[in-house]
Protein backbone atom coordinates (compact mmCIF):
# COMPACT_ATOMS: atom_id res chain seq x y z
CA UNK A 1 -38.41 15.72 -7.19
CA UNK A 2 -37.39 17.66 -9.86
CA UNK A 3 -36.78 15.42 -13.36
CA UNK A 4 -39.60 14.26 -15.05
CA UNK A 5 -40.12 10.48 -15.49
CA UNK A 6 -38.42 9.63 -11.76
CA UNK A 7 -39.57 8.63 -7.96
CA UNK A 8 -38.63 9.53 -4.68
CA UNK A 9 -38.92 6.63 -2.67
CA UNK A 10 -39.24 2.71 -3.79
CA UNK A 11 -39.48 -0.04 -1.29
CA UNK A 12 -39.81 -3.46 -2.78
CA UNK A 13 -40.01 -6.79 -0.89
CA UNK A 14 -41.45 -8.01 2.45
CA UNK A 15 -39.99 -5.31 4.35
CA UNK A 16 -41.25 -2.30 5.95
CA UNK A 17 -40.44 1.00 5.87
CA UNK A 18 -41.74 4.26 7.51
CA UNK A 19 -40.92 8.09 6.57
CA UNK A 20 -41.96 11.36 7.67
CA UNK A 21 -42.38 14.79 6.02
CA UNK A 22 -43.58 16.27 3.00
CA UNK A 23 -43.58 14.39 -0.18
CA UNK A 24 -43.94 16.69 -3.01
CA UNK A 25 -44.12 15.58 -6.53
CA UNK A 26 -43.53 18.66 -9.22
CA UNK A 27 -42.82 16.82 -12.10
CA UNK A 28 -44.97 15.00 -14.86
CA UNK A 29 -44.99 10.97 -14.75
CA UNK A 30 -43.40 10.82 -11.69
CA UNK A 31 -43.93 9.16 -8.64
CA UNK A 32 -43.05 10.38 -4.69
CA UNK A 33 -43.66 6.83 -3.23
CA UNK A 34 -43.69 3.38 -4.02
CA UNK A 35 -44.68 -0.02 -2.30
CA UNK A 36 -43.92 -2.54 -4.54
CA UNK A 37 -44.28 -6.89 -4.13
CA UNK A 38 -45.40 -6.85 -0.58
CA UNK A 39 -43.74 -4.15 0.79
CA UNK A 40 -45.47 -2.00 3.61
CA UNK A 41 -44.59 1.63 3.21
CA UNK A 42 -46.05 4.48 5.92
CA UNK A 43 -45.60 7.96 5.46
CA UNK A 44 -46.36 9.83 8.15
CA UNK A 45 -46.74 13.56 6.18
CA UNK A 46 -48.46 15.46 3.99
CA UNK A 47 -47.66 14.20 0.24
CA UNK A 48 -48.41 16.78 -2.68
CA UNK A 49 -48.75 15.74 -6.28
CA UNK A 50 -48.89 18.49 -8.30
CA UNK A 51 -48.36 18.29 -12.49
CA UNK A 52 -49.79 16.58 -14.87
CA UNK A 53 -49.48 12.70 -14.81
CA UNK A 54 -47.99 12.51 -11.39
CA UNK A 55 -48.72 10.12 -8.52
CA UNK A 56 -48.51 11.10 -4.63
CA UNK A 57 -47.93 7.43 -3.91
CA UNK A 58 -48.49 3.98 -5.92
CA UNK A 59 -48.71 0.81 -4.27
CA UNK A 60 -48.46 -2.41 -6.45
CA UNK A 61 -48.17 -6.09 -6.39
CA UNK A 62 -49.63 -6.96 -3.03
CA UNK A 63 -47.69 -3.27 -1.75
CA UNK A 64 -49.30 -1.65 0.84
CA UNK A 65 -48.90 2.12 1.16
CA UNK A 66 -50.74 4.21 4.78
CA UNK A 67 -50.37 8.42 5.16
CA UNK A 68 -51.02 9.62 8.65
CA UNK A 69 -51.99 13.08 7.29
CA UNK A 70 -53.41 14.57 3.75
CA UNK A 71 -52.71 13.59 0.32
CA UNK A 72 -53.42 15.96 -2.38
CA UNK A 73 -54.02 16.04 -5.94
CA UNK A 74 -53.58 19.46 -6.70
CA UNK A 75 -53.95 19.77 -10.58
CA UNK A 76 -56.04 17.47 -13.22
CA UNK A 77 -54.23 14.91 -13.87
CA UNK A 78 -52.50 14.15 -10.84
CA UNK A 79 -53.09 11.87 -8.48
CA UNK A 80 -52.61 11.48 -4.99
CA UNK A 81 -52.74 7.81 -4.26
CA UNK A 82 -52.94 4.81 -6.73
CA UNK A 83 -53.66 1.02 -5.74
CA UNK A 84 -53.11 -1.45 -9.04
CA UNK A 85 -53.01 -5.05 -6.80
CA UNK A 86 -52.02 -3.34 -3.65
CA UNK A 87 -53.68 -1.19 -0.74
CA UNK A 88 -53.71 2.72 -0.29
């Protein structure tokens, strides 16, 4: 990702979804992947979050979010994986 304020990848509903790769989130307040209202998202990659106020992954709402390999928070303030009424 490279604009500040944005996400990669958003999956919202009862649905699931599965990807593969490397996530990597450069930007501040951004966000590489979301599971939102009961969605089931599974990455099955290495997902780097890497400024200031940036998530690896978010799941929300009853979202469930599963990474076969790392997740890393590579700077303060980052995060790699976030759970507000979801699963990580």
């Amino acid at each position: 990702m490279n604009a500040d304020n944005s996400y990669g990848l958003y999956v919202r509903g009862a649905g699931t979804s599965t990807t593969s790769g490397t996530i990597a989130v450069n930007t501040k307040d951004s966000v590489g992947a979301i599971a939102d209202n009961k969605a089931v998202l599974s990455n099955k990659g290495t997902i780097n979050s890497s400024e200031n106020g940036s998530y690896g992954a978010y799941a929300v709402n009853e979202g469930k979010f599963t990474n076969d390999l790392l997740i890393n928070a590579l700077v303060s303030g980052s995060v790699g994986a976030y759970a507000k009424n979801g699963t990580v």
